[in-house]
C-alpha atoms as a PDB file:
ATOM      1  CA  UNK A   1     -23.334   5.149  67.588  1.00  0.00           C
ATOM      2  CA  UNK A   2     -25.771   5.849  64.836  1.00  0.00           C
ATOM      3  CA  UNK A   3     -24.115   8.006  63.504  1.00  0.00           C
ATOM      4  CA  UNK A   4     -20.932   6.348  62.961  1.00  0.00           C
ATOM      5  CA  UNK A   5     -22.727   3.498  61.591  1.00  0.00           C
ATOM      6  CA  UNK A   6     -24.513   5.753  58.493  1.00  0.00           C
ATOM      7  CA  UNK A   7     -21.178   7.142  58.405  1.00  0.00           C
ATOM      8  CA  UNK A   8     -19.727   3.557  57.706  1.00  0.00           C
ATOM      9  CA  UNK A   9     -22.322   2.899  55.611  1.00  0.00           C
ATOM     10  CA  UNK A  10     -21.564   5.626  53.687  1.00  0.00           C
ATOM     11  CA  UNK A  11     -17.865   5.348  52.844  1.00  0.00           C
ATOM     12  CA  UNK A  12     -18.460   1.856  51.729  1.00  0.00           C
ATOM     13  CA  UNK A  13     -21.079   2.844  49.686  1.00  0.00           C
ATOM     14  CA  UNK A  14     -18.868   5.418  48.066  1.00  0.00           C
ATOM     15  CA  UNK A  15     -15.867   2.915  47.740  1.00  0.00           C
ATOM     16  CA  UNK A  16     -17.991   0.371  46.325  1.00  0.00           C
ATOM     17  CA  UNK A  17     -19.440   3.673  43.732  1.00  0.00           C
ATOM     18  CA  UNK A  18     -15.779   5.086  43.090  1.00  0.00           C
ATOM     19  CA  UNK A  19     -14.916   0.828  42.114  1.00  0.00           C
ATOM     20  CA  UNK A  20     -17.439   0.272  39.650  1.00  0.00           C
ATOM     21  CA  UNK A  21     -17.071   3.722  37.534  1.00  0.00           C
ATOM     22  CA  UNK A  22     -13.116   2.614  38.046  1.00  0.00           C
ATOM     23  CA  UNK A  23     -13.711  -1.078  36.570  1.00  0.00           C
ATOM     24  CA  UNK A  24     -15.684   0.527  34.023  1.00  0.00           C
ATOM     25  CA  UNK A  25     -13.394   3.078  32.669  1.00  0.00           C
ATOM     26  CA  UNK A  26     -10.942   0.342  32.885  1.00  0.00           C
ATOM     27  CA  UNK A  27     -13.091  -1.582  30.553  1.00  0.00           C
ATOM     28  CA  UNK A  28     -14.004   1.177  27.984  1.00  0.00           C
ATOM     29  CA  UNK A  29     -10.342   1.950  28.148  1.00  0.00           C
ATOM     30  CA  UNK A  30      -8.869  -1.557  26.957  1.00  0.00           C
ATOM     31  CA  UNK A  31     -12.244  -1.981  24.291  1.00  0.00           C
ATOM     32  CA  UNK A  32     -11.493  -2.554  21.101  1.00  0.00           C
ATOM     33  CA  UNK A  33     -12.959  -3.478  17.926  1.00  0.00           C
ATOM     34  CA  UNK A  34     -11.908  -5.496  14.562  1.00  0.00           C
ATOM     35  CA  UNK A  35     -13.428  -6.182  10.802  1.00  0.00           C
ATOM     36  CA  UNK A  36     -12.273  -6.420   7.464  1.00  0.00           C
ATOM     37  CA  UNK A  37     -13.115  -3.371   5.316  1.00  0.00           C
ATOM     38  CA  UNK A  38     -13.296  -3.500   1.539  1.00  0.00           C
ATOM     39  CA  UNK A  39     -12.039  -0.968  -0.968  1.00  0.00           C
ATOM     40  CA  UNK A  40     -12.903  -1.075  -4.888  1.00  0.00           C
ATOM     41  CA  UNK A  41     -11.283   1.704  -7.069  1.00  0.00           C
ATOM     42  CA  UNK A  42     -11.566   1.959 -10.976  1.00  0.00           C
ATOM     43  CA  UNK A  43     -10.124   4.369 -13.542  1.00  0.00           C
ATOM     44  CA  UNK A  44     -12.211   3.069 -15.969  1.00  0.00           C
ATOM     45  CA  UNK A  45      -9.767   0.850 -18.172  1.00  0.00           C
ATOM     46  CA  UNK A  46      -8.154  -0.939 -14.443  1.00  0.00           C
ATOM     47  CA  UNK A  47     -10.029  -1.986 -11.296  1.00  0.00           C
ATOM     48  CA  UNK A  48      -8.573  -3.089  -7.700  1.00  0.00           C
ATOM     49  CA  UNK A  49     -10.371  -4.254  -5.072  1.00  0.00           C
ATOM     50  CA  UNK A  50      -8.815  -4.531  -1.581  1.00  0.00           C
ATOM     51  CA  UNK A  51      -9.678  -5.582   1.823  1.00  0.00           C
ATOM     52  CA  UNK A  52      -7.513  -4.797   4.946  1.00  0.00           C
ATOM     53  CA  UNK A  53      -8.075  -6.365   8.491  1.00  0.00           C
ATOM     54  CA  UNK A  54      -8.345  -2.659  10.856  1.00  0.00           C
ATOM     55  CA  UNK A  55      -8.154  -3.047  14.695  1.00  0.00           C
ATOM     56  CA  UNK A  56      -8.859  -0.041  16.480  1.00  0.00           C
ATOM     57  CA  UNK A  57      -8.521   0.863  20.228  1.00  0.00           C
ATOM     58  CA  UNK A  58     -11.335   2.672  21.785  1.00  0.00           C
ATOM     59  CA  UNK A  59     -10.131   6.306  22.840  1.00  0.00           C
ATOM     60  CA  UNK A  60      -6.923   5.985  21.497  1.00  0.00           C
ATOM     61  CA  UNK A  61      -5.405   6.963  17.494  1.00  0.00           C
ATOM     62  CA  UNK A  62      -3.332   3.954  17.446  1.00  0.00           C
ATOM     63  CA  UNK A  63      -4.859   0.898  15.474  1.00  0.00           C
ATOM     64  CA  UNK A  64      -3.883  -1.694  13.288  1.00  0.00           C
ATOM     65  CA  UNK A  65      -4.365  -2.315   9.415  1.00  0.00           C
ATOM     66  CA  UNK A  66      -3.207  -5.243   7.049  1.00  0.00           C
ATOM     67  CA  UNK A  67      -3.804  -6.015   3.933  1.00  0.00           C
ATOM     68  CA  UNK A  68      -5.693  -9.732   3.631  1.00  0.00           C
ATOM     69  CA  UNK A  69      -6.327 -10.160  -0.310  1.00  0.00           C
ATOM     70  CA  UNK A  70      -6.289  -7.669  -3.518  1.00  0.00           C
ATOM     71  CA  UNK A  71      -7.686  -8.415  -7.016  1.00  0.00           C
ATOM     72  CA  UNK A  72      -7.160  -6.465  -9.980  1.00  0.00           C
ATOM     73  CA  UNK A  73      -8.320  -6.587 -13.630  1.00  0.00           C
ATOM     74  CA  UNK A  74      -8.220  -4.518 -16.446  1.00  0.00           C
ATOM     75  CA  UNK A  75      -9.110  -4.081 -20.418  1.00  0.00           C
ATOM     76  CA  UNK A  76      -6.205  -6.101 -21.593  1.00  0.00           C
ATOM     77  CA  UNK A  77      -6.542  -9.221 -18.498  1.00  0.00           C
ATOM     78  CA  UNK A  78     -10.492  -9.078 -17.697  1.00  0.00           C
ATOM     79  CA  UNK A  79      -9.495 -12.226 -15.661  1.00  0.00           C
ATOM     80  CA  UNK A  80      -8.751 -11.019 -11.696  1.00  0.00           C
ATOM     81  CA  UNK A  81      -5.806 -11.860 -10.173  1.00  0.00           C
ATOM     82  CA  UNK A  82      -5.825 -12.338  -7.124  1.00  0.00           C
ATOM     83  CA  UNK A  83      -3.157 -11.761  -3.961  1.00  0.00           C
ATOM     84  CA  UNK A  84      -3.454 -13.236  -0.645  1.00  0.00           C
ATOM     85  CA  UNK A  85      -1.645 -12.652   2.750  1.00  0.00           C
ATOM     86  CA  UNK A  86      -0.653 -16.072   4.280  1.00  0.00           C
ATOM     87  CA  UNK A  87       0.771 -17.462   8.061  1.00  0.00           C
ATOM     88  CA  UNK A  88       3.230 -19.340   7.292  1.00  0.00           C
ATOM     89  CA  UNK A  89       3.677 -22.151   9.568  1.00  0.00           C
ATOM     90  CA  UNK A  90       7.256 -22.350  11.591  1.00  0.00           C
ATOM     91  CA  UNK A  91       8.395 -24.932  10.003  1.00  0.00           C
ATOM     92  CA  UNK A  92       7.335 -23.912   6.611  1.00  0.00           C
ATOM     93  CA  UNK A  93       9.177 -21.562   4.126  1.00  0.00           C
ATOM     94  CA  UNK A  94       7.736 -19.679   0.966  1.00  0.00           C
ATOM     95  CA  UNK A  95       7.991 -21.488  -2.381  1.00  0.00           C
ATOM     96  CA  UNK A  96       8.212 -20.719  -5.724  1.00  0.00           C
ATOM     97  CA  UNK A  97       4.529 -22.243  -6.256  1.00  0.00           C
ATOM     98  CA  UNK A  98       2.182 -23.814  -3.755  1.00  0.00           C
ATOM     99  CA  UNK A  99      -1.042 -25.571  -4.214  1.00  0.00           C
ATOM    100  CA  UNK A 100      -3.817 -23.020  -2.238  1.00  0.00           C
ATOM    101  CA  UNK A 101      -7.748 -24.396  -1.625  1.00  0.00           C
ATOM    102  CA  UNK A 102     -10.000 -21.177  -2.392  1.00  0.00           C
ATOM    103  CA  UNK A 103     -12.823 -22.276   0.214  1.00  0.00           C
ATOM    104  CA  UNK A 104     -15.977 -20.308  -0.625  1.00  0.00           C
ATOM    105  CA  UNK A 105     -18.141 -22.960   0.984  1.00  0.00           C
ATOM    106  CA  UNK A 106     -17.704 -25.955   3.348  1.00  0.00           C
ATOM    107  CA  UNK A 107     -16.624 -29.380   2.367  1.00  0.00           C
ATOM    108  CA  UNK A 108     -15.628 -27.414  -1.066  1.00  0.00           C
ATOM    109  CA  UNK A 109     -12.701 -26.208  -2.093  1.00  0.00           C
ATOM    110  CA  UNK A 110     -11.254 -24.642  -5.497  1.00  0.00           C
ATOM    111  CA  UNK A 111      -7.758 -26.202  -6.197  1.00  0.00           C
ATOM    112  CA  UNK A 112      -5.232 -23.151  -7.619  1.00  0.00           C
ATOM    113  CA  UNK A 113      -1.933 -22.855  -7.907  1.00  0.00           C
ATOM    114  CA  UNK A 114      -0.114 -19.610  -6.556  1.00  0.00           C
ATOM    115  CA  UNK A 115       2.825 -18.280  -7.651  1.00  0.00           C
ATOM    116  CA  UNK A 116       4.548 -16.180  -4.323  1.00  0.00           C
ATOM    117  CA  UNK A 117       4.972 -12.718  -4.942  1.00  0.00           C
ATOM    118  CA  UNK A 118       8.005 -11.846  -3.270  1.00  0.00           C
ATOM    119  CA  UNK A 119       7.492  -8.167  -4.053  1.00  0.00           C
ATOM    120  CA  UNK A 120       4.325  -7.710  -2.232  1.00  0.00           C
ATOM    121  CA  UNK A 121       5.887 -10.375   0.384  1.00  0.00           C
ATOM    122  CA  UNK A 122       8.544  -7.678   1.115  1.00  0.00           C
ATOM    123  CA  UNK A 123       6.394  -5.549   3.558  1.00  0.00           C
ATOM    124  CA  UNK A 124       4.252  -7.582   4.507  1.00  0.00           C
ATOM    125  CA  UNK A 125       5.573  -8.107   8.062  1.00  0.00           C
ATOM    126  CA  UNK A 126       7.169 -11.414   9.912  1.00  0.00           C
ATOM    127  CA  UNK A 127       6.712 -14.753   9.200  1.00  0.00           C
ATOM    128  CA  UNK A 128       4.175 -14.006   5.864  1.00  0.00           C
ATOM    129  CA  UNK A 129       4.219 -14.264   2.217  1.00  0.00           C
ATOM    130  CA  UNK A 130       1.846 -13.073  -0.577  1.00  0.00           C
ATOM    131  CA  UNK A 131       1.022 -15.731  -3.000  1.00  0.00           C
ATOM    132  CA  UNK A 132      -1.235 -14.629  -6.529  1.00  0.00           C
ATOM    133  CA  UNK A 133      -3.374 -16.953  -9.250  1.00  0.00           C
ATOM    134  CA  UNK A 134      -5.974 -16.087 -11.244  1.00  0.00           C
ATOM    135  CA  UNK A 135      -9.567 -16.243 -10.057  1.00  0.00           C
ATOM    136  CA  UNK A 136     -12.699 -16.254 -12.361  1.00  0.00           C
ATOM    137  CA  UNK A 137     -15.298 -13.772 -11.582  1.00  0.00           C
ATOM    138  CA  UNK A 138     -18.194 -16.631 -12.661  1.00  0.00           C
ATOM    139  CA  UNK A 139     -16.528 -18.856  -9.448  1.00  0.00           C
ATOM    140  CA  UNK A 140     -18.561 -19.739  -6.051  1.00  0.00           C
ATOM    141  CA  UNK A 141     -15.577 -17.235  -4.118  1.00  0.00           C
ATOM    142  CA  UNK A 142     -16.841 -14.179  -5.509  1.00  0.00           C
ATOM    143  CA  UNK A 143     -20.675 -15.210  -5.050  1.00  0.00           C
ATOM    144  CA  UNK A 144     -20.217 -16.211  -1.565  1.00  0.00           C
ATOM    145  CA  UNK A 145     -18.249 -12.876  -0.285  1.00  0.00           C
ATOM    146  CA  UNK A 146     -21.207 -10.701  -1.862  1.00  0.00           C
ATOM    147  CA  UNK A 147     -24.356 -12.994  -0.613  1.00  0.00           C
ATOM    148  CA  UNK A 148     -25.643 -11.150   2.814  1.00  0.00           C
ATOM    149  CA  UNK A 149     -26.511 -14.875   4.013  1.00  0.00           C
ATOM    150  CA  UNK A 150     -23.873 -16.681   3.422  1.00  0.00           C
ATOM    151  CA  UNK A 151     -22.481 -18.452   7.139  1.00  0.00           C
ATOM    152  CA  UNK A 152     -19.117 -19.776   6.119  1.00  0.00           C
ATOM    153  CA  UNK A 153     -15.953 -17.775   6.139  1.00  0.00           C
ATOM    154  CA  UNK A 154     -14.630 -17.491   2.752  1.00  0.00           C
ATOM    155  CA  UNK A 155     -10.446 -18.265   3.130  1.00  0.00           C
ATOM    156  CA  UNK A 156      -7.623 -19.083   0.831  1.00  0.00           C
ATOM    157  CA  UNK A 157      -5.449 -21.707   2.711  1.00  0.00           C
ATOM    158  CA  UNK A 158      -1.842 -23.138   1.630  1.00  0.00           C
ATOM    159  CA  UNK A 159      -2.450 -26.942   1.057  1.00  0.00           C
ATOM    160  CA  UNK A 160       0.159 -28.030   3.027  1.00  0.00           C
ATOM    161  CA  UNK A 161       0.175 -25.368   5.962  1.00  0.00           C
ATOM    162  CA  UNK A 162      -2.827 -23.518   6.011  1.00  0.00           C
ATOM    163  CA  UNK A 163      -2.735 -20.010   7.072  1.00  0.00           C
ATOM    164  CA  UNK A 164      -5.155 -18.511   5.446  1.00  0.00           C
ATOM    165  CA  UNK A 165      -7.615 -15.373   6.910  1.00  0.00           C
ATOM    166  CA  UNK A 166     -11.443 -14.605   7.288  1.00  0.00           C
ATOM    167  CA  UNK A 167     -12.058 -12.831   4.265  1.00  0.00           C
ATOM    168  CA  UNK A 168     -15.667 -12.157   5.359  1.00  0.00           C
ATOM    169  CA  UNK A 169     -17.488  -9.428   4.196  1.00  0.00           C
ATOM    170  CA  UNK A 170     -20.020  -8.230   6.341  1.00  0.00           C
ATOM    171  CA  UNK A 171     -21.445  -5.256   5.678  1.00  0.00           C
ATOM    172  CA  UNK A 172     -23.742  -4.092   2.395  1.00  0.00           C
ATOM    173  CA  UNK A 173     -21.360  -1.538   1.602  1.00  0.00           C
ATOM    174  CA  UNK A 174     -18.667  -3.736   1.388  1.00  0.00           C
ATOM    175  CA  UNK A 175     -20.114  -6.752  -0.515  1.00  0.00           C
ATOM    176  CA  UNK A 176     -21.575  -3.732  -3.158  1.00  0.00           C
ATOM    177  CA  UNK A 177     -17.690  -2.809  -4.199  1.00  0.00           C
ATOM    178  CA  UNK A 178     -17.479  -6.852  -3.835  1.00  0.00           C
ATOM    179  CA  UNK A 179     -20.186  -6.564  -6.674  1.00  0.00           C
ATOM    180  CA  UNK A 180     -19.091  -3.421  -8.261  1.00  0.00           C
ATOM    181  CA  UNK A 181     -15.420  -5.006  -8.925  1.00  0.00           C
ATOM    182  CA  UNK A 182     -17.040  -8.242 -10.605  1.00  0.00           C
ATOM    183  CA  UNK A 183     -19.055  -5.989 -12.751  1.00  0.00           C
ATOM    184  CA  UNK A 184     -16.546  -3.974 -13.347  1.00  0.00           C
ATOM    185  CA  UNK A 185     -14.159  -7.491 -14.394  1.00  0.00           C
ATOM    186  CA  UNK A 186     -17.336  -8.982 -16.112  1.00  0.00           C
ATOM    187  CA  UNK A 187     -17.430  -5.702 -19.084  1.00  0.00           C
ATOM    188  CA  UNK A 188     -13.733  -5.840 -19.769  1.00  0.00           C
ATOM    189  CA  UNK A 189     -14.260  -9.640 -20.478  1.00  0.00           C
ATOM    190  CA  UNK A 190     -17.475  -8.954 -23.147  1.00  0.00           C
ATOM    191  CA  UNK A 191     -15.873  -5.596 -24.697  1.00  0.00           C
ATOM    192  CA  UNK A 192     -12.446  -8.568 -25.430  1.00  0.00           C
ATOM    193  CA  UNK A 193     -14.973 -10.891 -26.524  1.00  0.00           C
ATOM    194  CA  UNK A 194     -16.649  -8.589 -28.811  1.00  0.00           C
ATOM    195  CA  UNK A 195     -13.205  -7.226 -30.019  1.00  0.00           C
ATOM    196  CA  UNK A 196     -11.428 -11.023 -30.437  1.00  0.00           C
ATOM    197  CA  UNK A 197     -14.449 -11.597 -33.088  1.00  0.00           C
ATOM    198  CA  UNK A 198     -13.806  -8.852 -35.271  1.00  0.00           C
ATOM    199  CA  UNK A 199     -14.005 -10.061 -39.077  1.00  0.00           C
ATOM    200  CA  UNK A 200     -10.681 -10.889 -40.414  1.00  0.00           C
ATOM    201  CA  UNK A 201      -9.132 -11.465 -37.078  1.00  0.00           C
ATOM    202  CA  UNK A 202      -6.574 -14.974 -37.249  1.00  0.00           C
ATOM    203  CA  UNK A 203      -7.412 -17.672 -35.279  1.00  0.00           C
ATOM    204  CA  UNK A 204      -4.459 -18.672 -33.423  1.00  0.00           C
ATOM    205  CA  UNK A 205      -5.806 -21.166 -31.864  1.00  0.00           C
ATOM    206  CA  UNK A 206      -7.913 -22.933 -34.061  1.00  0.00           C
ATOM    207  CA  UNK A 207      -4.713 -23.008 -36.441  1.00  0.00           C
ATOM    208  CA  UNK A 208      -2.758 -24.810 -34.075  1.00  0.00           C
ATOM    209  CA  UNK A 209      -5.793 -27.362 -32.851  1.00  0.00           C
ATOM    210  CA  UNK A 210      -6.325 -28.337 -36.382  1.00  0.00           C
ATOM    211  CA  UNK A 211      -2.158 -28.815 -36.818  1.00  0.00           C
ATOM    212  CA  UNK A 212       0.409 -31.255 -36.187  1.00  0.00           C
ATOM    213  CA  UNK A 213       0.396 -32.314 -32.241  1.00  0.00           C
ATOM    214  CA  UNK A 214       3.663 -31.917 -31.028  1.00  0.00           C
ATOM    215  CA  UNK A 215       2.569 -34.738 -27.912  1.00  0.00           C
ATOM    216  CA  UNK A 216       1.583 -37.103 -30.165  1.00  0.00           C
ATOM    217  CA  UNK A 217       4.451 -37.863 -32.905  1.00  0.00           C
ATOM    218  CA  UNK A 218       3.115 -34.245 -34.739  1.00  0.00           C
ATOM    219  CA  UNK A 219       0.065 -36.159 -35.828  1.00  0.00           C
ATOM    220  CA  UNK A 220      -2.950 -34.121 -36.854  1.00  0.00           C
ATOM    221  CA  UNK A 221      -6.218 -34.720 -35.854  1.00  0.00           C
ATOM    222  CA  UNK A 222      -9.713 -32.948 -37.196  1.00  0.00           C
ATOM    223  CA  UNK A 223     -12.293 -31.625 -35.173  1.00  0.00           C
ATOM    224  CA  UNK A 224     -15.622 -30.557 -35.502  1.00  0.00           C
ATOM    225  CA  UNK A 225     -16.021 -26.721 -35.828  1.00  0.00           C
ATOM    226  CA  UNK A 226     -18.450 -27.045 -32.614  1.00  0.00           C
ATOM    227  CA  UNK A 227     -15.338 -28.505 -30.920  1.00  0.00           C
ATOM    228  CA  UNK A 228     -13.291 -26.477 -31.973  1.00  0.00           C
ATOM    229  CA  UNK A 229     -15.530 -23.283 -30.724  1.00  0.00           C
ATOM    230  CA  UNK A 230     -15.585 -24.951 -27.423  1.00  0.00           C
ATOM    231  CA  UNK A 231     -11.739 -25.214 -26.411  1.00  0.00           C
ATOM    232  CA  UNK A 232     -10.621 -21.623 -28.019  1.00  0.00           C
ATOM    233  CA  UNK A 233     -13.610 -19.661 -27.267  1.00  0.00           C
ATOM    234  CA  UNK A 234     -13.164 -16.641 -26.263  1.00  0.00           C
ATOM    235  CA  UNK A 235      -9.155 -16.987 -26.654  1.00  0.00           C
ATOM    236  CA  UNK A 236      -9.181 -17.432 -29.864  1.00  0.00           C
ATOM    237  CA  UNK A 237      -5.656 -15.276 -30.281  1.00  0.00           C
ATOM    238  CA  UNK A 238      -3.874 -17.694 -27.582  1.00  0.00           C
ATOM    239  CA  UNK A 239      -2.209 -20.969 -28.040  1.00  0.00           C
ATOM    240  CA  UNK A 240      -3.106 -22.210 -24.490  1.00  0.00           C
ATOM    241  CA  UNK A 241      -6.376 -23.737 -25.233  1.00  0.00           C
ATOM    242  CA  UNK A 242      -4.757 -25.406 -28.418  1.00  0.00           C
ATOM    243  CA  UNK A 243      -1.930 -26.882 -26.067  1.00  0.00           C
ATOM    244  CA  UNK A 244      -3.901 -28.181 -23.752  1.00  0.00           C
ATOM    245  CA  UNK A 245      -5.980 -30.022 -25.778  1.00  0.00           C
ATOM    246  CA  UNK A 246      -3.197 -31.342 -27.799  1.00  0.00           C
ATOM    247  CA  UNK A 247      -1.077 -32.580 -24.379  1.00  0.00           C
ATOM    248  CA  UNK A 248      -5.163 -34.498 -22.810  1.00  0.00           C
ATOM    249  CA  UNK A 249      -5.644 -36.151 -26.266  1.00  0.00           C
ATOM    250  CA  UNK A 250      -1.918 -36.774 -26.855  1.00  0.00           C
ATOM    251  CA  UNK A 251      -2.586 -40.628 -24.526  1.00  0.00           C
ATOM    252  CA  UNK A 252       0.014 -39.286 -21.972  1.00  0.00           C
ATOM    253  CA  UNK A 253      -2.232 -37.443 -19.384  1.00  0.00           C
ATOM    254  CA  UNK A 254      -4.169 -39.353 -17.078  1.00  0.00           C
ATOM    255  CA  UNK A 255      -7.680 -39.436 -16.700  1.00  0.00           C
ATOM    256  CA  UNK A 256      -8.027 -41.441 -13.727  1.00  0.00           C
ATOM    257  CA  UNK A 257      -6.679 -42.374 -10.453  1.00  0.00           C
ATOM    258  CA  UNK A 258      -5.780 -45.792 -11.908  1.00  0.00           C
ATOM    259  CA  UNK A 259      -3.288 -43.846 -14.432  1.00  0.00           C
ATOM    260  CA  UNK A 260      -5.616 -44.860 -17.764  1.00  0.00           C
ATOM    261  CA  UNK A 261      -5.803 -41.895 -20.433  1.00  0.00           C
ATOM    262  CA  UNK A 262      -9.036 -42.427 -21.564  1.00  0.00           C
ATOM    263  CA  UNK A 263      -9.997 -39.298 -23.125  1.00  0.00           C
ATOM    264  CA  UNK A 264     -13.113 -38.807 -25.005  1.00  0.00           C
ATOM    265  CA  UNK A 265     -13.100 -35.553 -27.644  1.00  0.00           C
ATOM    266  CA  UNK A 266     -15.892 -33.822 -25.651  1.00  0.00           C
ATOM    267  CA  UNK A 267     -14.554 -34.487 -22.247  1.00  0.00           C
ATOM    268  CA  UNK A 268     -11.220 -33.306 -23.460  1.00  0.00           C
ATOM    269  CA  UNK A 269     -12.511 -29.860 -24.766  1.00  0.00           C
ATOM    270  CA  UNK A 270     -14.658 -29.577 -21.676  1.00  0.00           C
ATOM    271  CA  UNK A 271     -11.077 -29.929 -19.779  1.00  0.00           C
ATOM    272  CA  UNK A 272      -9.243 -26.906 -21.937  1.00  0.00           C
ATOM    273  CA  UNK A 273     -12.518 -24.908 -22.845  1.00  0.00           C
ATOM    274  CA  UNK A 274     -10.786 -20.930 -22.624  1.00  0.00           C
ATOM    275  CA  UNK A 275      -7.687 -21.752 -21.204  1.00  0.00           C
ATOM    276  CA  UNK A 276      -5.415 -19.275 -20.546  1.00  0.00           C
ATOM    277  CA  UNK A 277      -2.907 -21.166 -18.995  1.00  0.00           C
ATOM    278  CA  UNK A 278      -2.672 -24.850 -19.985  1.00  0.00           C
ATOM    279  CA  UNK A 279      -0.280 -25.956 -17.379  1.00  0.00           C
ATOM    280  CA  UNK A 280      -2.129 -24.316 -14.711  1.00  0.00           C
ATOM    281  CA  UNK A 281      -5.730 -26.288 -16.175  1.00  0.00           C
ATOM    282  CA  UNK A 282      -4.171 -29.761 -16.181  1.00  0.00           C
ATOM    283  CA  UNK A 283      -2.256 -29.243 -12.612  1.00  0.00           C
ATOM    284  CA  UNK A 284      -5.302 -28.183 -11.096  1.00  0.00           C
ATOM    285  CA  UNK A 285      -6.893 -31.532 -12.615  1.00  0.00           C
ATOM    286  CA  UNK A 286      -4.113 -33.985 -11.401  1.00  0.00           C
ATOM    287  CA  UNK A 287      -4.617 -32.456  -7.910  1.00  0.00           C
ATOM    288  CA  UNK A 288      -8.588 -33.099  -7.362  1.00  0.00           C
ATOM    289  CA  UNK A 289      -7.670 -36.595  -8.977  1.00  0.00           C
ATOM    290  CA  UNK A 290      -5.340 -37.134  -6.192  1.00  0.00           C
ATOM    291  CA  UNK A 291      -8.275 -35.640  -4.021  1.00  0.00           C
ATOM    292  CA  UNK A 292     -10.490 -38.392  -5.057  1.00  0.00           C
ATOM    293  CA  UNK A 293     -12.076 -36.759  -7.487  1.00  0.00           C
ATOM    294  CA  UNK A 294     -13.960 -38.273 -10.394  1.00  0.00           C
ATOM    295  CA  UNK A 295     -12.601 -37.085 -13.993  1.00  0.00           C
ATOM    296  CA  UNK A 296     -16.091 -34.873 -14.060  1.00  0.00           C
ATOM    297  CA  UNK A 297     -15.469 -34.049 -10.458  1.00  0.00           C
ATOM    298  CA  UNK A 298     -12.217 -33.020 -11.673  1.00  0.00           C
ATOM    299  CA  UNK A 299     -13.010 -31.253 -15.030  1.00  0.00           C
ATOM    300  CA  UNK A 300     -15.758 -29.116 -13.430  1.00  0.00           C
ATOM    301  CA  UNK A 301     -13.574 -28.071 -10.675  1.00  0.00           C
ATOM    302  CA  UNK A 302     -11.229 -26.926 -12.519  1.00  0.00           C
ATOM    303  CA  UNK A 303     -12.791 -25.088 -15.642  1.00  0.00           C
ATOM    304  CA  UNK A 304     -11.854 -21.386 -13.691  1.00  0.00           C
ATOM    305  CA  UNK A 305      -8.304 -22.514 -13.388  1.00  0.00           C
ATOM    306  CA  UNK A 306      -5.645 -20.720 -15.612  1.00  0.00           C
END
């Protein structure tokens, strides 16, 4: 009779053995594991910097990679532009331009406006589109995905659906090519500097801010040189900066909510300072009016916008 009971003992001992390394082998089996992973590559006159979303499966070759987000810059366009991988929501189709929130930090949100890039849209799976803007280096985005202490999830979301992705960085080695890709941006922006100073080089902007304004009845208006300095800057050979701060003085763009144009010089040049896309600038300032922004509010939000 003893013996039968050790013997009982036993197997059930060994079942309950043979169950646990089973349930465990089950569970290292289906483990799995997930991160973004960064990539920054330069040639020394382009740089790209990449992340992808990888899943792997523990044990197994078969994994998962997308891309979230790639910026590029080079000698020519120091300024990156940016390309983001969106959800789009099922009742939502791509447009020609949407209005995205660049969310570096909460309760903030930098207004852009992307054009969608139906060529990198092509692969990039069901139910997805790839939208680009440009995105200064000098904006709270780029800080926030290389600070180690940051706690928020930097995203880029479509104002009127969402969908954006955890663009997270969370490893040193991946918030140095983070770092190494801003440099990178930041030396191609002072060697254009340096060479859009040269002596003799036209102004093409300053010509056209001290000429007729084609908003305003081609009336001319003249500026001090420090005003002047302020809206062409460092794109001194574009007419962007010029245009913009013909169309804000010109009395027909708003500078409130209540629909008044009350411009002031300085506030003006503030508004267009380096603009490299005027249309882009004053969009960007309509929408954080309509967010209830304040016209500062408003200007400082958008002085990395086109």
């Amino acid at each position: 009779m003893t013996t039968r009971i050790r013997l009982k003992r036993g197997l059930i001992a060994l079942c309950l053995t043979f169950t646990a390394l089973w349930s465990g082998a089950l569970k290292q089996a289906n483990a799995s594991s997930s991160g973004n992973v960064w990539a920054f590559t330069t040639d020394g006159t382009h740089a790209l910097l990449s992340v992808r979303h990888v899943r792997s499966f523990l044990n197994s070759p078969e994994g998962t990679s997308v891309v979230l987000m790639t910026a590029r810059c080079n000698r020519d366009a120091p300024e990156p532009e940016v390309t983001v991988l969106l959800r789009l929501d099922v009742r939502a189709n791509a447009q020609p331009r949407e209005e995205l929130f660049v969310k570096a930090r909460r309760d903030s949100a930098l207004s852009v406006m992307g054009t969608y890039d139906r060529d990198a849209s092509y692969d990039a799976g069901e139910n997805r589109a790839r939208y680009r803007f440009m995105l200064n280096t000098r904006s709270d985005f780029f800080a926030e995905l290389i600070s180690p202490t940051t706690r928020f999830k930097p995203t880029v979301d479509a104002a009127r659906w969402g969908g954006g992705f955890d663009l997270s960085a969370s490893i040193q080695s991946d918030r140095q090519d983070i770092a190494d890709f801003v440099e990178t941006c930041n030396r191609y922006r002072q060697a254009s500097e340096t060479a859009s100073v040269r002596p003799g080089a036209s102004d093409v902007c300053a010509n056209l801010l001290k000429g007729p304004n084609q908003f305003a009845n081609n009336t001319a208006r003249s500026y001090r040189n420090e005003t002047v300095g302020r809206v062409c800057g460092r794109n001194g050979q574009s007419t962007e900066p010029a245009t913009c701060m013909h169309f804000v003085v010109s009395g027909r763009f708003p500078s409130n909510l209540d629909g008044s144009a009350n411009w002031t010089v300085d506030d003006a040049a503030r508004l267009c300072s380096n603009a490299n896309n005027a249309e882009a600038r004053l969009t960007c300032f309509r929408q954080q009016l309509a967010l209830g922004a304040t016209q500062a509010q408003a200007i400082a939000a958008c002085s990395d916008v086109g």
